[in-house]
PDB file of N, CA and C in Angstrom:
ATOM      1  N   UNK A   1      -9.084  88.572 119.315  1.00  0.00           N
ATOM      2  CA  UNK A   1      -7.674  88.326 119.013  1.00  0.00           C
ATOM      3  C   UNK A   1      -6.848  88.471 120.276  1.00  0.00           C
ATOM      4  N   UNK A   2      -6.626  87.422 121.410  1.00  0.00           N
ATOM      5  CA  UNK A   2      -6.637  87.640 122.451  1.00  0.00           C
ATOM      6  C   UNK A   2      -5.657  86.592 122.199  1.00  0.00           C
ATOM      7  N   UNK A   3      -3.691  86.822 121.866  1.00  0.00           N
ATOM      8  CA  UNK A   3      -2.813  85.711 121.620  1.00  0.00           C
ATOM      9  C   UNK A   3      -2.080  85.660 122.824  1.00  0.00           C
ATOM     10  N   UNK A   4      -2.180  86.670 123.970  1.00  0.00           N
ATOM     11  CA  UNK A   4      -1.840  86.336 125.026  1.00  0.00           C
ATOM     12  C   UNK A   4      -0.402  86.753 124.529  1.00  0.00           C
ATOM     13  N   UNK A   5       0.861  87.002 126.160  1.00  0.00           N
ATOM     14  CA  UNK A   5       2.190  87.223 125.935  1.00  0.00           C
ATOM     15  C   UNK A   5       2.090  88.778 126.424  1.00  0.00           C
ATOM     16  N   UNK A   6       3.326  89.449 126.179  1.00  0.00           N
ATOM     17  CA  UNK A   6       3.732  90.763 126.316  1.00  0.00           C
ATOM     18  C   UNK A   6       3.578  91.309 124.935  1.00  0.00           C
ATOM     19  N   UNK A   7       2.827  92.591 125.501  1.00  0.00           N
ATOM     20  CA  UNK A   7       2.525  93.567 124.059  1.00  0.00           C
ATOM     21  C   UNK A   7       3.950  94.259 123.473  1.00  0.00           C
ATOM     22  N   UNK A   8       3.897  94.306 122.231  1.00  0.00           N
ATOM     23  CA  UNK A   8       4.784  94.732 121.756  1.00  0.00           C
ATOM     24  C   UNK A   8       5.048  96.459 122.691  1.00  0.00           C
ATOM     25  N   UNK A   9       6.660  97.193 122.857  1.00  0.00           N
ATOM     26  CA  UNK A   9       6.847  98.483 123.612  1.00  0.00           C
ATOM     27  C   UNK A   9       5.499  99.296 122.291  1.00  0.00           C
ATOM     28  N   UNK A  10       5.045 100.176 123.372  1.00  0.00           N
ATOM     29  CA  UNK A  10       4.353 100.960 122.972  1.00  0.00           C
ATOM     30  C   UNK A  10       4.676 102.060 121.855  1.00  0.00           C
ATOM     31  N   UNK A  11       4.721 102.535 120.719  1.00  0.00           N
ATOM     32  CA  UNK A  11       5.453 103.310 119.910  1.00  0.00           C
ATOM     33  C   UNK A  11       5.989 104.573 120.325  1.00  0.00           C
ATOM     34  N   UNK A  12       6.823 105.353 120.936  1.00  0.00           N
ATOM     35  CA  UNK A  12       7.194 106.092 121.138  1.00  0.00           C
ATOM     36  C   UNK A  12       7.490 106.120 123.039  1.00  0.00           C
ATOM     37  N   UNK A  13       7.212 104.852 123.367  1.00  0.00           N
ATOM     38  CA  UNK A  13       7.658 104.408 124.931  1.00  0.00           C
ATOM     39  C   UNK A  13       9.187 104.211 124.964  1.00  0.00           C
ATOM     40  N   UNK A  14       9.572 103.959 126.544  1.00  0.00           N
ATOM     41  CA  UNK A  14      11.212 103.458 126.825  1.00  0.00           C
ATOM     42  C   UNK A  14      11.094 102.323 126.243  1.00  0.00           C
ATOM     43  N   UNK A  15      12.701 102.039 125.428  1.00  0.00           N
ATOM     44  CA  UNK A  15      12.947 100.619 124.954  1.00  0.00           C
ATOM     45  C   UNK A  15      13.959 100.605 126.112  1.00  0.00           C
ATOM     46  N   UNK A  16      14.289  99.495 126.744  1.00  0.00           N
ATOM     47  CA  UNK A  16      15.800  98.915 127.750  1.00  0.00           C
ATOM     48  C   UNK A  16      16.403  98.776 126.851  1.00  0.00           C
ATOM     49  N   UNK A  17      17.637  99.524 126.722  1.00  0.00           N
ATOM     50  CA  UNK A  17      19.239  99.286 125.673  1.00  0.00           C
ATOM     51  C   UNK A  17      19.931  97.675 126.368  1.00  0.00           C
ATOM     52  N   UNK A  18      19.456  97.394 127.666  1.00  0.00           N
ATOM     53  CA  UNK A  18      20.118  96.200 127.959  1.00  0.00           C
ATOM     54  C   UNK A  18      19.391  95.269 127.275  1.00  0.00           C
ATOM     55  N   UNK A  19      18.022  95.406 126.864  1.00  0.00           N
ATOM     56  CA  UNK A  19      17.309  93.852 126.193  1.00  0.00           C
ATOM     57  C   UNK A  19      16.707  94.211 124.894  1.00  0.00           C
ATOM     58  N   UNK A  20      16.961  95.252 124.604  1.00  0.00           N
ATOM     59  CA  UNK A  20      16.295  95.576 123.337  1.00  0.00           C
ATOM     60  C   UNK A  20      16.428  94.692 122.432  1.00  0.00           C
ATOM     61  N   UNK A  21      15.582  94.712 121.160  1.00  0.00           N
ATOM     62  CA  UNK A  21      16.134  93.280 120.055  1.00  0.00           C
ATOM     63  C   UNK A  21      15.784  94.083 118.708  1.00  0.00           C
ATOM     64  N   UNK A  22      16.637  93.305 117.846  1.00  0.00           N
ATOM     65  CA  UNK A  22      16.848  94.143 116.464  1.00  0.00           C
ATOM     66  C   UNK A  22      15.447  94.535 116.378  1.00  0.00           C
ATOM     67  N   UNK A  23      13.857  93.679 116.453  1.00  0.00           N
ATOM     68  CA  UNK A  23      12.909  94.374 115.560  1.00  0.00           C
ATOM     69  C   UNK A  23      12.870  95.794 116.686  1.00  0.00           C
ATOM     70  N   UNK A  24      12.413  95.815 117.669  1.00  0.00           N
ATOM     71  CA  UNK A  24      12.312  96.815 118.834  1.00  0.00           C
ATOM     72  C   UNK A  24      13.230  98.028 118.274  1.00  0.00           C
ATOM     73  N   UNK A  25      14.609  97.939 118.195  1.00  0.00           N
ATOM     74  CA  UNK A  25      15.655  99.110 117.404  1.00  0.00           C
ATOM     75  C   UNK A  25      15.259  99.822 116.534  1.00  0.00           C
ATOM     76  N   UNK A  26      14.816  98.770 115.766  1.00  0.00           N
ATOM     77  CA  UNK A  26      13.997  99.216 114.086  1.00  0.00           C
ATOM     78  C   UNK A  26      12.800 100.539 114.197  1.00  0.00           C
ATOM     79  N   UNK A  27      12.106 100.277 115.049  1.00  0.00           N
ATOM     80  CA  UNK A  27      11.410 101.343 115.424  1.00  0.00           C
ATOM     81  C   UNK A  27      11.374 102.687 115.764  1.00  0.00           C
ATOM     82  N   UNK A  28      12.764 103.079 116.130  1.00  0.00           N
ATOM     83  CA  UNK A  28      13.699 104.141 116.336  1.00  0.00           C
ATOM     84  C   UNK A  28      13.938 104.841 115.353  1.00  0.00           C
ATOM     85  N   UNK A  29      13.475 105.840 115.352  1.00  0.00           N
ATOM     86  CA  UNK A  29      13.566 106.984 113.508  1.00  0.00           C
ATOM     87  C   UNK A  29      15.289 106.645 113.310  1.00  0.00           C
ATOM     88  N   UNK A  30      15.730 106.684 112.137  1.00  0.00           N
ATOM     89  CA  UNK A  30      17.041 106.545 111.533  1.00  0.00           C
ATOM     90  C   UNK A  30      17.608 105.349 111.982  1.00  0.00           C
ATOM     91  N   UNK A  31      17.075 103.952 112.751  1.00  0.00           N
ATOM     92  CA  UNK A  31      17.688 103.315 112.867  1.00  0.00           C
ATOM     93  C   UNK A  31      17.072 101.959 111.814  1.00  0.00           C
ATOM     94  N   UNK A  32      17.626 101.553 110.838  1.00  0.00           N
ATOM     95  CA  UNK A  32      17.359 100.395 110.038  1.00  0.00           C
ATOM     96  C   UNK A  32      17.804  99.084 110.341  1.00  0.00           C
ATOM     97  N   UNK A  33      17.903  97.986 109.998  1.00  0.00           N
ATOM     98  CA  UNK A  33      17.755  96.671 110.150  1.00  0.00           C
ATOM     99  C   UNK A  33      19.567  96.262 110.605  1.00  0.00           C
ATOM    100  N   UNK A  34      20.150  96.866 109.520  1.00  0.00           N
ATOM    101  CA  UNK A  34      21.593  97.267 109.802  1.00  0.00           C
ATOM    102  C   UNK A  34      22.340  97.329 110.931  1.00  0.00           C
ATOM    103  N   UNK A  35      21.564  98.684 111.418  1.00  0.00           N
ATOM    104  CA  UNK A  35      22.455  99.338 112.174  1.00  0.00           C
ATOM    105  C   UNK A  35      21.953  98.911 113.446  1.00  0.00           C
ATOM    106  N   UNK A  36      20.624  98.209 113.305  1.00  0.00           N
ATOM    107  CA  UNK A  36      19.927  97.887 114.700  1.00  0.00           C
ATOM    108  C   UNK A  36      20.581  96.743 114.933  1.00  0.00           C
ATOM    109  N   UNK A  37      21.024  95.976 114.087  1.00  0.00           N
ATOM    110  CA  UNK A  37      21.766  94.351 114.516  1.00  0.00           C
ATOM    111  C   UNK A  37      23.405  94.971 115.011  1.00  0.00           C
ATOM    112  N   UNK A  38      23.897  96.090 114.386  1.00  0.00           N
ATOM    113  CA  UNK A  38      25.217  96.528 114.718  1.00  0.00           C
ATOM    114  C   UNK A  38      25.184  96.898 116.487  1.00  0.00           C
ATOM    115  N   UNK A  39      23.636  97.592 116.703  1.00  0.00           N
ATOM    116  CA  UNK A  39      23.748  97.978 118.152  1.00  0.00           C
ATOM    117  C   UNK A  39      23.980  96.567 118.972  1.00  0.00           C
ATOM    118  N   UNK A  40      22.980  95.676 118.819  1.00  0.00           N
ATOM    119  CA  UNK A  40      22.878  94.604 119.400  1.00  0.00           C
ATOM    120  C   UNK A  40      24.186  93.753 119.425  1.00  0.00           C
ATOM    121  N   UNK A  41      24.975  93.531 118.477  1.00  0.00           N
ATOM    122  CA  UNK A  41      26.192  92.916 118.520  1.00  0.00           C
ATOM    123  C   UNK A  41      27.062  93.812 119.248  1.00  0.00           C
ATOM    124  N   UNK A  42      27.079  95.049 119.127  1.00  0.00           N
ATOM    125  CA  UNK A  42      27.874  96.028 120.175  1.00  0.00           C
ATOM    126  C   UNK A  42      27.814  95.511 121.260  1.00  0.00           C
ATOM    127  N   UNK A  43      26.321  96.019 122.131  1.00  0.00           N
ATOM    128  CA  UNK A  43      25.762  95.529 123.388  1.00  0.00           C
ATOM    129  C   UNK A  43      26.326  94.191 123.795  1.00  0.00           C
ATOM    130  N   UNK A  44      25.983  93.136 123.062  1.00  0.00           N
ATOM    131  CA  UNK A  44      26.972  92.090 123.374  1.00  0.00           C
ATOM    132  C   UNK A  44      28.065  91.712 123.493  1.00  0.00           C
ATOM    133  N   UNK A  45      28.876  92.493 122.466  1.00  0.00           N
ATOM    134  CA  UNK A  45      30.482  91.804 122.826  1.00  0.00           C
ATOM    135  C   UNK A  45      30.606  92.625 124.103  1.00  0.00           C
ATOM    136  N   UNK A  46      30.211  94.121 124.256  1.00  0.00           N
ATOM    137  CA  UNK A  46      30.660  94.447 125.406  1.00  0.00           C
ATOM    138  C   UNK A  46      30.157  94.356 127.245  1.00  0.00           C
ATOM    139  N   UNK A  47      29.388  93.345 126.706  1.00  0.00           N
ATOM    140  CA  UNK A  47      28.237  92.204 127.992  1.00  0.00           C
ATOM    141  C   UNK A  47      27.866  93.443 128.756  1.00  0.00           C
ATOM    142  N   UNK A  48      27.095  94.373 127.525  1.00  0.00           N
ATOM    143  CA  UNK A  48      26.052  95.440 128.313  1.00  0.00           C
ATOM    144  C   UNK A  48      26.809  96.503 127.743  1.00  0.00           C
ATOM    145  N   UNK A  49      25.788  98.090 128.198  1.00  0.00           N
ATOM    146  CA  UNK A  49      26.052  98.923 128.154  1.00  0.00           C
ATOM    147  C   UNK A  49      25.786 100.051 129.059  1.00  0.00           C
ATOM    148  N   UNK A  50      26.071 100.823 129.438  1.00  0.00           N
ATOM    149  CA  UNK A  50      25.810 101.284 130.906  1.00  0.00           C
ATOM    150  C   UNK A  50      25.139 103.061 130.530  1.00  0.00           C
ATOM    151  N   UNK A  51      25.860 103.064 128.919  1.00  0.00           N
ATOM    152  CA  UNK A  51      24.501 104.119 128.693  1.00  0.00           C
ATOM    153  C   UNK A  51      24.298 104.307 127.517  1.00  0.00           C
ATOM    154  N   UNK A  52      23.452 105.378 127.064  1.00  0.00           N
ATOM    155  CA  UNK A  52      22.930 105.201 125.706  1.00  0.00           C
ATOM    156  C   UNK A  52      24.155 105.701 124.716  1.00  0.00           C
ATOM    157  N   UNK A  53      24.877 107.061 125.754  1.00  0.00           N
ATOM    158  CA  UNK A  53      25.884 107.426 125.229  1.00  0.00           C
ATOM    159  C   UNK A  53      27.042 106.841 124.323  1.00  0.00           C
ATOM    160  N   UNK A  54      27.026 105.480 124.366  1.00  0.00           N
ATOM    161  CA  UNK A  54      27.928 104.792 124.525  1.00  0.00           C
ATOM    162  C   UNK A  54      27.872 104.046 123.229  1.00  0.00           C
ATOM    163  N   UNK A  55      26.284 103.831 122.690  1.00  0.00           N
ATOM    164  CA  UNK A  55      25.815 103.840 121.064  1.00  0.00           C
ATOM    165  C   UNK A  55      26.915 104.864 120.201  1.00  0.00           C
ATOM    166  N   UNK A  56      27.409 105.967 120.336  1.00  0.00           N
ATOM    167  CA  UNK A  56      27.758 107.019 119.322  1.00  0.00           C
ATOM    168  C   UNK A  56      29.284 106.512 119.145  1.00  0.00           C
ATOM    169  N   UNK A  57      29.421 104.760 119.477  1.00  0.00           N
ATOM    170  CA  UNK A  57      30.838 104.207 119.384  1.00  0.00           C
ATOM    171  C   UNK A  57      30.540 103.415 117.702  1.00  0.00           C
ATOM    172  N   UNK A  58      29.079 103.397 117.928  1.00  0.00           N
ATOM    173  CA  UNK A  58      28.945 101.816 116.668  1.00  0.00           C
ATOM    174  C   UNK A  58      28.710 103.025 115.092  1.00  0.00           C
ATOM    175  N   UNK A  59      29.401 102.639 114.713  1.00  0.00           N
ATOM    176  CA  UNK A  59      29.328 103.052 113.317  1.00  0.00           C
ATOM    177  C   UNK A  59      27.834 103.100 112.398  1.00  0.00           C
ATOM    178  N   UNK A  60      28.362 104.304 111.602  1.00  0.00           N
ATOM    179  CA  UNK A  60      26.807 104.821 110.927  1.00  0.00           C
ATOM    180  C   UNK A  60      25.885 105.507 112.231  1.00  0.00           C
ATOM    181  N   UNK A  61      25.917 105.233 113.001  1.00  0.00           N
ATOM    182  CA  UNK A  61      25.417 106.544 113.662  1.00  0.00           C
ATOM    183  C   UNK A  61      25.727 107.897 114.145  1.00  0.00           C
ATOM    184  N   UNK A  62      25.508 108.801 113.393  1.00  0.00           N
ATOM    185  CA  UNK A  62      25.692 110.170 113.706  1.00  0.00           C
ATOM    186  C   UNK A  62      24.391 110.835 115.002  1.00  0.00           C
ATOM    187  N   UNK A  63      25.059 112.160 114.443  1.00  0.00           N
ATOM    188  CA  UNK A  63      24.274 113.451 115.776  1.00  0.00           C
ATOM    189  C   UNK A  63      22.776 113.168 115.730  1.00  0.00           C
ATOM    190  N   UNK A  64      22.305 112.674 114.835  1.00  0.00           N
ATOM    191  CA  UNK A  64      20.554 113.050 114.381  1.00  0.00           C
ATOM    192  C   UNK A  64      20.095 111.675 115.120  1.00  0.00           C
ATOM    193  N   UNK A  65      20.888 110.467 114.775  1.00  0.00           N
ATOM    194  CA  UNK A  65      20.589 109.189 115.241  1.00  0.00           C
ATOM    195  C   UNK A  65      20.711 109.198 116.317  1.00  0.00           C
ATOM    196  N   UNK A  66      21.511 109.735 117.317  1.00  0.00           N
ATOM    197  CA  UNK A  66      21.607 109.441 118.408  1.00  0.00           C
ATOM    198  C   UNK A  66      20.692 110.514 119.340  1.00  0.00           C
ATOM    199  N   UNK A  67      20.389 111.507 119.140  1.00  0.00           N
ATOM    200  CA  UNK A  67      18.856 112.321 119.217  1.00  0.00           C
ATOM    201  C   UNK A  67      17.848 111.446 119.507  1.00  0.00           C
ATOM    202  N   UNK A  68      16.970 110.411 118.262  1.00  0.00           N
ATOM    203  CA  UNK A  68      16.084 109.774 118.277  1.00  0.00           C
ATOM    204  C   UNK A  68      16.755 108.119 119.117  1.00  0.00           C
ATOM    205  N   UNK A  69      18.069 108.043 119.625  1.00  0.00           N
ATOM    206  CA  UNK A  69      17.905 106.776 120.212  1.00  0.00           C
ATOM    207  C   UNK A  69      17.862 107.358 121.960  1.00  0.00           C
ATOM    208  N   UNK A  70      19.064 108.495 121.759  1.00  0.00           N
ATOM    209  CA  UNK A  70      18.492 109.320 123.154  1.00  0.00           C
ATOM    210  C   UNK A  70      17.063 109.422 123.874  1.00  0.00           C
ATOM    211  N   UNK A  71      16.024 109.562 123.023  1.00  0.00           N
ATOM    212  CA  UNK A  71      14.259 110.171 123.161  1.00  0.00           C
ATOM    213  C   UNK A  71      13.940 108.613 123.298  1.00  0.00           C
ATOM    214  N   UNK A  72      14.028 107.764 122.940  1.00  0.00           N
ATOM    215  CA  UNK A  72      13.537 106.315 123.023  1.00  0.00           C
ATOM    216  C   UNK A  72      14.040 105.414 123.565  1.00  0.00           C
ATOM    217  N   UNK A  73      15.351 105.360 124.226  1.00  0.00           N
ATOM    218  CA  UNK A  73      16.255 104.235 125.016  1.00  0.00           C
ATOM    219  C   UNK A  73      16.262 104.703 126.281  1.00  0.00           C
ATOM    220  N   UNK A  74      16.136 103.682 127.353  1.00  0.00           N
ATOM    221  CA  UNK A  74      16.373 103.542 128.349  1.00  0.00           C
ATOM    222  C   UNK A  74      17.694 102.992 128.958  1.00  0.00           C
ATOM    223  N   UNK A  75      18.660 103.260 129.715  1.00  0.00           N
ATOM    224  CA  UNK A  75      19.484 102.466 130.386  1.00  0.00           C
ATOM    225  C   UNK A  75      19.542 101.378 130.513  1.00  0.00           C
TER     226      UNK A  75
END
């Protein structure tokens, strides 16, 4: 089973907050389908984000969520 391409991020590896994509988010304890398209439309209107910090703007994420996007997002 050799489909060739880039392996999916490793489970519990850095995701990039600059290219991340809703399924990639999804993977993130407390983050659902929702709130992972809410990050991504964030990230975009504001053409990037310069830190993870900057997630605890988009709604529905609290203290616990931003813990597990802290441990898994990269800059």
């Amino acid at each position: 089973s050799g489909s060739g391409g880039a392996p999916p991020a490793a489970e519990g590896g850095p995701i990039s907050l600059g290219t991340a994509t809703v399924e990639e988010l999804e993977t993130i304890d407390g983050i659902g389908p929702v709130t992972a398209r809410k990050i991504v439309e964030f990230r975009d209107r504001r053409g990037g984000l310069a830190s993870v910090e900057q997630l605890d703007e988009v709604s529905g994420i609290g203290p616990a969520t931003m813990e597990s996007l802290r441990s898994r997002l990269q800059p």
